[in-house]
N, C-alpha and C. Protein backbone atom coordinates (compact mmCIF):
# COMPACT_ATOMS: atom_id res chain seq x y z
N UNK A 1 34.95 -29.16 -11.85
CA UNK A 1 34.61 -28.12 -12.81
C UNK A 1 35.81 -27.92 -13.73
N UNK A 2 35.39 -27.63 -15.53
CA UNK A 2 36.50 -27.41 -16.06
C UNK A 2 36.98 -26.41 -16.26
N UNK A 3 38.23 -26.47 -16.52
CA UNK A 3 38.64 -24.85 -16.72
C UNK A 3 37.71 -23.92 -17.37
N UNK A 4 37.10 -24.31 -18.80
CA UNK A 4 36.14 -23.95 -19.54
C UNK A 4 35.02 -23.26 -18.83
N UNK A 5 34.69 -24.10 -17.76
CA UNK A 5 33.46 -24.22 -16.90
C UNK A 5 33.91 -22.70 -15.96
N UNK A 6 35.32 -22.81 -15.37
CA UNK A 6 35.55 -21.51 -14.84
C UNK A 6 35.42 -20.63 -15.21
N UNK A 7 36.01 -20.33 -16.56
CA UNK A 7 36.47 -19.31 -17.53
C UNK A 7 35.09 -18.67 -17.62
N UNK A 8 34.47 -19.41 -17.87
CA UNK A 8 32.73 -19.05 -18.09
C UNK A 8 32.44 -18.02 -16.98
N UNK A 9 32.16 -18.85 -16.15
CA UNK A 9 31.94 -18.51 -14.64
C UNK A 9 32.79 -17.13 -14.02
N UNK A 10 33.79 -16.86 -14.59
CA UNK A 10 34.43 -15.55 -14.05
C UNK A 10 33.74 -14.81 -14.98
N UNK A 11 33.96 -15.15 -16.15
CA UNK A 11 33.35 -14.21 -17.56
C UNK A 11 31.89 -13.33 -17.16
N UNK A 12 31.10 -14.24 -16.82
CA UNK A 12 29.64 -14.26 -16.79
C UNK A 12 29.45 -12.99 -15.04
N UNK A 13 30.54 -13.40 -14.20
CA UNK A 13 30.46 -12.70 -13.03
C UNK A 13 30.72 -11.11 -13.39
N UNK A 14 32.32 -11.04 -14.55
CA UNK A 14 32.40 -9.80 -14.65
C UNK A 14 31.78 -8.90 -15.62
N UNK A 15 30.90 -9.60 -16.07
CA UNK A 15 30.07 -9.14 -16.86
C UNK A 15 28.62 -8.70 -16.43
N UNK A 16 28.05 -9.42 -15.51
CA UNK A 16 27.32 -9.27 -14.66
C UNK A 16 27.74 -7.72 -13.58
N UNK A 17 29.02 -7.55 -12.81
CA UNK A 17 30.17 -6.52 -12.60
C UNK A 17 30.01 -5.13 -13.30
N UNK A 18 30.14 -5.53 -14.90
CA UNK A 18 30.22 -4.48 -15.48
C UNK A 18 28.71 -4.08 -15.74
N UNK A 19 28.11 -4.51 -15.94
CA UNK A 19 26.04 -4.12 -16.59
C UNK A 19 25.74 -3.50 -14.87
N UNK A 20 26.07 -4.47 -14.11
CA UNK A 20 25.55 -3.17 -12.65
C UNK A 20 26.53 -2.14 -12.41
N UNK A 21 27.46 -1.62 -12.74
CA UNK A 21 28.43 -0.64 -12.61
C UNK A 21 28.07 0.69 -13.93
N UNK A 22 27.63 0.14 -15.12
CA UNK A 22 26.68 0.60 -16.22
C UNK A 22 25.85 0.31 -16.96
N UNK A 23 24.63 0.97 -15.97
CA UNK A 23 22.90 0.27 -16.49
C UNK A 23 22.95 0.91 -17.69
N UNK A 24 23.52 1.62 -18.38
CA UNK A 24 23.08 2.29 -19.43
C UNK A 24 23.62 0.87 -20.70
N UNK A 25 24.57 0.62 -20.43
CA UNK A 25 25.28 -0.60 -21.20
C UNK A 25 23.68 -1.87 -21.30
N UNK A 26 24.00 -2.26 -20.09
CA UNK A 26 23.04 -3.02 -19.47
C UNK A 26 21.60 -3.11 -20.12
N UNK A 27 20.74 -1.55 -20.65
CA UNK A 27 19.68 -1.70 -21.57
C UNK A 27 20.08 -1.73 -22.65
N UNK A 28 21.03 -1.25 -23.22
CA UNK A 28 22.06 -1.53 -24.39
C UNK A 28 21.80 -3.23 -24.91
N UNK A 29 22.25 -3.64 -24.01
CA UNK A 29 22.79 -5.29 -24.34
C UNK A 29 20.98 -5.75 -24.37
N UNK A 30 19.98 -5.65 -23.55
CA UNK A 30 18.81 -5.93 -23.64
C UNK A 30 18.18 -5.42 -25.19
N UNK A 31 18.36 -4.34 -25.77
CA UNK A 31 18.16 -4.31 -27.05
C UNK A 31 18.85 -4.83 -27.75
N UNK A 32 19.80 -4.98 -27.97
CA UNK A 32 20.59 -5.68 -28.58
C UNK A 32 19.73 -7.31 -29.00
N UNK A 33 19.59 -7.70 -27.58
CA UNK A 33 18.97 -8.74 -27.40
C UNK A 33 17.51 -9.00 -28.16
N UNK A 34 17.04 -8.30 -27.88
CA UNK A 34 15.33 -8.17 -28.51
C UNK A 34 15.72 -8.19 -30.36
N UNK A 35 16.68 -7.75 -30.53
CA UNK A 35 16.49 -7.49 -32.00
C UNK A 35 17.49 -8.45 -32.33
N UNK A 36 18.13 -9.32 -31.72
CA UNK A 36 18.81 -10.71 -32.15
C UNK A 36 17.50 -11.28 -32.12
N UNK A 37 16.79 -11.00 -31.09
CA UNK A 37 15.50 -12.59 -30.87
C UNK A 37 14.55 -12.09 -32.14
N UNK A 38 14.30 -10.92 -32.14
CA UNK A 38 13.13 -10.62 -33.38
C UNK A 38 13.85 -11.08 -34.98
N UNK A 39 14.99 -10.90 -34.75
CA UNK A 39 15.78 -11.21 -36.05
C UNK A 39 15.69 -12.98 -36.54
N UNK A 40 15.76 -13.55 -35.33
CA UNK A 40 15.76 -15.21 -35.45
C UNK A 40 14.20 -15.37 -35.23
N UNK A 41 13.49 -14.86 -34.93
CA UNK A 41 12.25 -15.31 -34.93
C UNK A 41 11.30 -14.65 -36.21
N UNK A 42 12.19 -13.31 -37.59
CA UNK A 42 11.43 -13.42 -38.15
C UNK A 42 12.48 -14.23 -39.05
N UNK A 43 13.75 -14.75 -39.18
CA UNK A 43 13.59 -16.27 -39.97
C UNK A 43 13.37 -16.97 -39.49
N UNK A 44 12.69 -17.67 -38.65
CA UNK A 44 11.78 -19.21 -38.43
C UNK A 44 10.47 -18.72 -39.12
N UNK A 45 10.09 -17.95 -39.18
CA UNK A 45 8.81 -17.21 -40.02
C UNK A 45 8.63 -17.59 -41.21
N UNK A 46 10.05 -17.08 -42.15
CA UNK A 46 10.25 -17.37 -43.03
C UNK A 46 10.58 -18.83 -43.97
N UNK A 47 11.33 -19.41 -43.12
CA UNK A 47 11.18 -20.59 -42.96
C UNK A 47 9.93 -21.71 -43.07
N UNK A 48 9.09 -21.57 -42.05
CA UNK A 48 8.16 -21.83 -41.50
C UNK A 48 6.89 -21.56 -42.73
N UNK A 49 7.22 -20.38 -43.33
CA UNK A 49 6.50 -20.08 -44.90
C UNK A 49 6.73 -21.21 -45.97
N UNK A 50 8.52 -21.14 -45.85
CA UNK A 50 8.60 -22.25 -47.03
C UNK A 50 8.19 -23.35 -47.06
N UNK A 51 8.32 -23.78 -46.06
CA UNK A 51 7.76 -25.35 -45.53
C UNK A 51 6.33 -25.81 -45.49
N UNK A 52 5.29 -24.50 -45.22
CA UNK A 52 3.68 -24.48 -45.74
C UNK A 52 3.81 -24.57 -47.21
N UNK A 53 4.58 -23.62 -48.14
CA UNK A 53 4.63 -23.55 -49.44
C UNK A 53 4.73 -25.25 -49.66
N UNK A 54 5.95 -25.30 -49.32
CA UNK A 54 6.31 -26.78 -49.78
C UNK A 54 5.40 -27.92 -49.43
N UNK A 55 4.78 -27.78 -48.76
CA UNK A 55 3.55 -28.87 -48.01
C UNK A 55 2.44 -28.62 -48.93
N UNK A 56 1.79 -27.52 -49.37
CA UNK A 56 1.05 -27.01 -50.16
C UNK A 56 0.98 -27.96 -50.97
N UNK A 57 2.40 -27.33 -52.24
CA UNK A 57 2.86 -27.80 -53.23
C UNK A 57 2.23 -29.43 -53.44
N UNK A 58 3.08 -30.15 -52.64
CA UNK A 58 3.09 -31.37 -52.38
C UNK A 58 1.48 -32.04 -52.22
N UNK A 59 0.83 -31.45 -51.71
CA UNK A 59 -0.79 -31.90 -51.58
C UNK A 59 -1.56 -32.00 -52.85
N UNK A 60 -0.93 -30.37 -53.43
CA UNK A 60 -1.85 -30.69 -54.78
C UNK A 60 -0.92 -31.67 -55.86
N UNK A 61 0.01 -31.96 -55.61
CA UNK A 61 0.36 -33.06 -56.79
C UNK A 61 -0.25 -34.23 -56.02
N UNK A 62 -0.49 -34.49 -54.97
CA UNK A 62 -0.74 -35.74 -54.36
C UNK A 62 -2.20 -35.54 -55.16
N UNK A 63 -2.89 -34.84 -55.06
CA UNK A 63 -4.78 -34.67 -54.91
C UNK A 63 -4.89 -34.82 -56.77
N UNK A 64 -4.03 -34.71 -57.32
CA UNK A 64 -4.02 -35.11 -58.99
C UNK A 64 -3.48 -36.15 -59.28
N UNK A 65 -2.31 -36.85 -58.57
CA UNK A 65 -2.24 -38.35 -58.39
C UNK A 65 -3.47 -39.61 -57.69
N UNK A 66 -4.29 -38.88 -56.93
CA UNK A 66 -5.31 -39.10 -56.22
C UNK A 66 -6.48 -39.19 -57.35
N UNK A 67 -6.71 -38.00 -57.99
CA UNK A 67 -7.85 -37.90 -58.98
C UNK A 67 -7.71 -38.48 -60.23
N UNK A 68 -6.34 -39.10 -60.45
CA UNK A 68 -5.56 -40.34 -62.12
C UNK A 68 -6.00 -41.70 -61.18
N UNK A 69 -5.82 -41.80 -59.95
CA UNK A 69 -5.73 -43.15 -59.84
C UNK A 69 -7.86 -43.84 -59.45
N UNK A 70 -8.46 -42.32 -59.08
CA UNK A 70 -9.46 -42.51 -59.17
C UNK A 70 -10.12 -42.84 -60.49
N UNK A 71 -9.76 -42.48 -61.16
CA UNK A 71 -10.03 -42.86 -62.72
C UNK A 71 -9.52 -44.04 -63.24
N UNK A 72 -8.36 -44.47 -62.56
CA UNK A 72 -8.18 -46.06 -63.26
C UNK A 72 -8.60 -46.84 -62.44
N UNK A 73 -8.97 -46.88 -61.49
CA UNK A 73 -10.16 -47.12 -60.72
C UNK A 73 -11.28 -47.46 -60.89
N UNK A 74 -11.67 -46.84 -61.77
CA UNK A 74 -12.95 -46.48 -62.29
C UNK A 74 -12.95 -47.60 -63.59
N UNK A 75 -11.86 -47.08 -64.49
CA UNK A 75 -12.23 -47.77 -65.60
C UNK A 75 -11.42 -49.54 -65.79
N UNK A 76 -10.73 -49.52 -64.33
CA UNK A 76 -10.52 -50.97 -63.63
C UNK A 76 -11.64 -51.65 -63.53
N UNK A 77 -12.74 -51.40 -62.65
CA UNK A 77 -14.01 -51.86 -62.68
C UNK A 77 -15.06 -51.95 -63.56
N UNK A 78 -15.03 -50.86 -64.40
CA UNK A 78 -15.97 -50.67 -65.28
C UNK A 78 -15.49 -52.10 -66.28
N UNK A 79 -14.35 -52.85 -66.40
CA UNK A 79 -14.05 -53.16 -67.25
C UNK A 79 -14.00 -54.76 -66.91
N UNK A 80 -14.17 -54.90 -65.46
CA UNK A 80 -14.02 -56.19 -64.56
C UNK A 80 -12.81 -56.65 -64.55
N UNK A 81 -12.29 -56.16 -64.58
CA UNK A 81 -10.33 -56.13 -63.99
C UNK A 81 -10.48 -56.35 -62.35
N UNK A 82 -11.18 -57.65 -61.87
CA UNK A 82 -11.35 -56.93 -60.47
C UNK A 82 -10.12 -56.80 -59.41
N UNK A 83 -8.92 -58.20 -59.90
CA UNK A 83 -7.73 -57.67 -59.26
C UNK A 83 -6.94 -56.41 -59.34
N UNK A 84 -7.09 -55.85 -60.55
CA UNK A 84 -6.41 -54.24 -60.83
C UNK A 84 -7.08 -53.62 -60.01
N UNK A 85 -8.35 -53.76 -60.15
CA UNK A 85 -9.36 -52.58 -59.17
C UNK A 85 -8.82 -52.79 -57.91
N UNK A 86 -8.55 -54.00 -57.22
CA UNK A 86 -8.28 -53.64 -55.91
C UNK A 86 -7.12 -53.36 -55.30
N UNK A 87 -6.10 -53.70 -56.26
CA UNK A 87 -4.25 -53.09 -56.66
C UNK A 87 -4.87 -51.71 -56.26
N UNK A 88 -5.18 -50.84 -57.81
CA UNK A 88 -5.45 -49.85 -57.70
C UNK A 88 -5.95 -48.77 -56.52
N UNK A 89 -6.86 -49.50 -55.92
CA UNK A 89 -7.84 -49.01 -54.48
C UNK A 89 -6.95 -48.84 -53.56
N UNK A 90 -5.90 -49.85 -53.68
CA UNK A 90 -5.33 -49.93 -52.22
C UNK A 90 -4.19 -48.85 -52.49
N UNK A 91 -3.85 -48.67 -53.73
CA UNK A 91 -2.71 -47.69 -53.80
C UNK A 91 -3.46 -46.25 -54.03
N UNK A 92 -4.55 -46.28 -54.43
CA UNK A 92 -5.38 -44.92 -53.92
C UNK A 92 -5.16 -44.59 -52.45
N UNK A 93 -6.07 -45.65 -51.54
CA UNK A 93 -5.86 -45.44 -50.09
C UNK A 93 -4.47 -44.61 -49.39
N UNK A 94 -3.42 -45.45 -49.72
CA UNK A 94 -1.90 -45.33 -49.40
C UNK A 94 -1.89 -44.06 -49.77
N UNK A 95 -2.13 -43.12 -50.92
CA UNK A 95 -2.40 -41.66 -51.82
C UNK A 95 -2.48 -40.75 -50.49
N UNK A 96 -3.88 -41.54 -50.11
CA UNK A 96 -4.90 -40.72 -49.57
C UNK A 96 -4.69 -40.45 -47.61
N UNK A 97 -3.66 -41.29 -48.12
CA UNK A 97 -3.27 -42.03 -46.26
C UNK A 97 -2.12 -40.52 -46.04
N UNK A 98 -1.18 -40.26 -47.09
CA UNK A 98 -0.62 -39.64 -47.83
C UNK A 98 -0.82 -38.11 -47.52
N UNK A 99 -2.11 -37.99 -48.09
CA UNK A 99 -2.30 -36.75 -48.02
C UNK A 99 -2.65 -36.30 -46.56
N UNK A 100 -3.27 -37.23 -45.60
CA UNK A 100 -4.11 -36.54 -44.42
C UNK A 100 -2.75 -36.53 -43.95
N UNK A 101 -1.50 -37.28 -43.69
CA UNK A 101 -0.55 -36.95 -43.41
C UNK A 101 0.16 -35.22 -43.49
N UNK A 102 0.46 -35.14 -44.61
CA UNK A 102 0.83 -33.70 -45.26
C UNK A 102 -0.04 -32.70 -44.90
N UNK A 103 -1.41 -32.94 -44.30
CA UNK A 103 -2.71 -32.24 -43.79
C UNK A 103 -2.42 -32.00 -42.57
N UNK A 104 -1.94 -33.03 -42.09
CA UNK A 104 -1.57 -33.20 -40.51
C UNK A 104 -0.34 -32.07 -40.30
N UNK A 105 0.93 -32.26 -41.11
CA UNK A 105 2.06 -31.22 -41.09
C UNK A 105 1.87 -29.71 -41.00
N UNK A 106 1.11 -29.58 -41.92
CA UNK A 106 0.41 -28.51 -42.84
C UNK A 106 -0.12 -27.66 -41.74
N UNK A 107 -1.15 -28.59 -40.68
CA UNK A 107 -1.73 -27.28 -39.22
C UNK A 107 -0.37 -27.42 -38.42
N UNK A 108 0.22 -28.57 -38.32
CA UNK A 108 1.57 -28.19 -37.52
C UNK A 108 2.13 -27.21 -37.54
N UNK A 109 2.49 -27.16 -39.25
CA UNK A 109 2.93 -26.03 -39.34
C UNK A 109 2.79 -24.43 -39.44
N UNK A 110 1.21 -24.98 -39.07
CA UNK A 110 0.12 -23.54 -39.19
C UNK A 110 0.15 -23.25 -37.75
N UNK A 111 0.28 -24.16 -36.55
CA UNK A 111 0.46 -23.46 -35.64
C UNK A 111 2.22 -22.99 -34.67
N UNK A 112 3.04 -23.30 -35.68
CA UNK A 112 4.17 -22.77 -35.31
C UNK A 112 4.46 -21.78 -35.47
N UNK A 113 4.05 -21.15 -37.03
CA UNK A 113 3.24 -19.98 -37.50
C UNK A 113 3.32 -19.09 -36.64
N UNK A 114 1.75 -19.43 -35.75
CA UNK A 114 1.20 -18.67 -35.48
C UNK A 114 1.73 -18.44 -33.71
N UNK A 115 2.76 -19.22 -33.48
CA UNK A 115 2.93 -18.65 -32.35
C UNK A 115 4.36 -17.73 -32.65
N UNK A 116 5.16 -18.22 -34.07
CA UNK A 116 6.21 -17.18 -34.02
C UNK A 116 5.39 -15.84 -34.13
N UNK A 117 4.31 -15.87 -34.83
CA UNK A 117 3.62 -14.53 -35.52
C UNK A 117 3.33 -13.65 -33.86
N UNK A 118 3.18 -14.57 -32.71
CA UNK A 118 2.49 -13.90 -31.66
C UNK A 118 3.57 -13.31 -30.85
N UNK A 119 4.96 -13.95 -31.02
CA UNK A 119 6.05 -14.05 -30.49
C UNK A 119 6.46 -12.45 -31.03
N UNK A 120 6.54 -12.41 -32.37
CA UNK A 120 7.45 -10.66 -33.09
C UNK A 120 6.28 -9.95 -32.56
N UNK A 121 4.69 -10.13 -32.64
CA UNK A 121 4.16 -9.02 -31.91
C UNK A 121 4.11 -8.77 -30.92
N UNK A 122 4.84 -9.75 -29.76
CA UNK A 122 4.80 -9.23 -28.63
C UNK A 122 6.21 -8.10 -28.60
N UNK A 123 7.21 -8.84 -29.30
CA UNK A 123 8.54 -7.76 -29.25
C UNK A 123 8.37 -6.89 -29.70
N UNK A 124 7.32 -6.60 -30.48
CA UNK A 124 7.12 -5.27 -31.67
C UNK A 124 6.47 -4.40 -30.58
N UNK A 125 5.31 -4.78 -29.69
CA UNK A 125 4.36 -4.35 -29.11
C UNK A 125 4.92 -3.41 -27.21
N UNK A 126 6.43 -4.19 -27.67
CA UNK A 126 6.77 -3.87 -25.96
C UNK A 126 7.43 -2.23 -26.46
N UNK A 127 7.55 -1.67 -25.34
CA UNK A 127 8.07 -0.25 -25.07
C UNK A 127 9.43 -0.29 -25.40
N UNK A 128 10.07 0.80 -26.45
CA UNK A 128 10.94 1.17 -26.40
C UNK A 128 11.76 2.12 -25.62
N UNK A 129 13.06 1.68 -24.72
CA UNK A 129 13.08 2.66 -23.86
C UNK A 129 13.19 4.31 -25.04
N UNK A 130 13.31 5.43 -24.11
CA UNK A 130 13.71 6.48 -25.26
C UNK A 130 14.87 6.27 -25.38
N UNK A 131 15.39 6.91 -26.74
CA UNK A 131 16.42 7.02 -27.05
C UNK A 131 17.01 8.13 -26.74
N UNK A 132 18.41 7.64 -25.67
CA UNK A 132 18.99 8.60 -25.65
C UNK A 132 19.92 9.71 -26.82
N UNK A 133 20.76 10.87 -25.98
CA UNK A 133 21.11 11.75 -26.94
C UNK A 133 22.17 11.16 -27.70
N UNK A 134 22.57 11.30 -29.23
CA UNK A 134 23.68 10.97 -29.75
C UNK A 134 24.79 11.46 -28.82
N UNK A 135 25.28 12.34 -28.26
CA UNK A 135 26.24 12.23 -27.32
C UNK A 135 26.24 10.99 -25.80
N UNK A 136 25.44 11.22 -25.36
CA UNK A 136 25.02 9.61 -23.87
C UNK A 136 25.05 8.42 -24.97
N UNK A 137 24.91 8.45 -26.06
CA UNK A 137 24.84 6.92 -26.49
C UNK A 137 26.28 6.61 -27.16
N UNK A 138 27.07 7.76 -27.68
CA UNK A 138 28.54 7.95 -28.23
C UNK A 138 29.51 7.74 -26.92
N UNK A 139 29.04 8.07 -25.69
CA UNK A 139 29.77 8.60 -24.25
C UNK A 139 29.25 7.14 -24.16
N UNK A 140 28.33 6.73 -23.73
CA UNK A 140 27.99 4.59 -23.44
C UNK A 140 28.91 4.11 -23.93
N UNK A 141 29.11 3.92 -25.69
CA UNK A 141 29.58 3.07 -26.09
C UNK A 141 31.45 3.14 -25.91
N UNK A 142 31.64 4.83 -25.55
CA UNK A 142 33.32 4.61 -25.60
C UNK A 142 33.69 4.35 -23.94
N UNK A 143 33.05 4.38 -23.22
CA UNK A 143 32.94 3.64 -21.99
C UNK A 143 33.04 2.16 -22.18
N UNK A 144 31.81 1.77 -22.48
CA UNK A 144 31.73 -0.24 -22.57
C UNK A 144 32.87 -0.28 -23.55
N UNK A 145 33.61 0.54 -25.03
CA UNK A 145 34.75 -0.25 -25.08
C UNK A 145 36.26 0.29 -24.15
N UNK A 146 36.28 1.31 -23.09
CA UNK A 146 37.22 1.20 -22.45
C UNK A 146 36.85 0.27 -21.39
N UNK A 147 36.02 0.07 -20.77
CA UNK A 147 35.48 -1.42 -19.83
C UNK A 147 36.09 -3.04 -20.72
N UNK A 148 35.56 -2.93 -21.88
CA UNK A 148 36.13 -4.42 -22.42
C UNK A 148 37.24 -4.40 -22.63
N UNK A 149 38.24 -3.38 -23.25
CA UNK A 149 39.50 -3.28 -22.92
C UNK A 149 39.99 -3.57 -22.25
N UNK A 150 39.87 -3.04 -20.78
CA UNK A 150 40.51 -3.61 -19.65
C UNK A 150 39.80 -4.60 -19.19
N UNK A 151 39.17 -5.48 -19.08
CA UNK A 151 38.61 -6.92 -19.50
C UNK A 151 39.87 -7.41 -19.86
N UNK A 152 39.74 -7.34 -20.93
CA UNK A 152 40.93 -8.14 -21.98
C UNK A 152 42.37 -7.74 -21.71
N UNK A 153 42.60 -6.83 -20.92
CA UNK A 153 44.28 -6.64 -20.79
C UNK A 153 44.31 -7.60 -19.64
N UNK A 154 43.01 -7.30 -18.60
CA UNK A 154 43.03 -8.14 -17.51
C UNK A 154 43.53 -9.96 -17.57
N UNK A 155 42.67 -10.13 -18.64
CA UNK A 155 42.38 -11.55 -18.82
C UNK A 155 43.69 -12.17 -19.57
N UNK A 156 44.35 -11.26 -20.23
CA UNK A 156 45.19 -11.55 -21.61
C UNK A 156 46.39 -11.60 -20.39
């Protein structure tokens, strides 16, 4: 084990030490927690928006590159060009191969969506403990920093 690996390992014990010595800290750090995770889970949201946007985007220029090449297509054949016509066809296809791709992303990304979306309502949806009085929550916090203090004189 490396030192690193120790350092951890004592860290994590007296910290563990200190949250059962003060549960009040202890739901402290659990909110804390919930609103780091709701915070990173509503940017993957956001994220996760741009990237539908951008997939969007991308479909309809494909589906108007799709609907030009259907037309020279068209007037490929109409005209008995039959090697252009089938140039053409095949680079339609490739278009079109194209798009079900970006179609394919597109629910991917519709269901990542939808499980971050299920994810903030479950954090939104859970119980807040009450909030204690501005004095118990002023009296918590100058506690946990005389606790990390001596932490750190300890450790230092």
């Amino acid at each position: 084990m490396s030192w690193l690996d120790e350092l951890e390992a004592q860290l994590d014990q007296q910290l563990a030490a200190f949250l059962a010595a003060n549960p009040s800290q202890e739901a402290l750090l659990g909110e804390q927690e919930a609103r780091d995770r709701q915070a990173r889970l509503a940017g993957q949201r956001r994220q996760l928006q741009r990237q539908a946007e951008q997939e969007r985007q991308a479909l309809l220029q494909l589906a108007a590159e799709i609907r030009c090449w259907q037309e020279r297509l068209a007037k490929a054949r109409a005209a008995g060009a039959t090697a252009l016509a089938e140039r053409a066809e095949a680079h339609q296809l490739g278009l079109m191969e194209q798009g079900r791709l970006r179609w394919q992303r597109l629910g991917e990304l519709g269901v990542s969506f939808a499980a971050v979306e299920r994810d903030l309502r479950e954090l939104e949806s859970r119980p807040r403990p009450s909030k204690a009085s501005s004095l118990e929550q002023d009296w918590a916090s100058f506690e946990a920093e005389q606790a990390l203090e001596a932490l750190r004189r300890h450790q230092g």
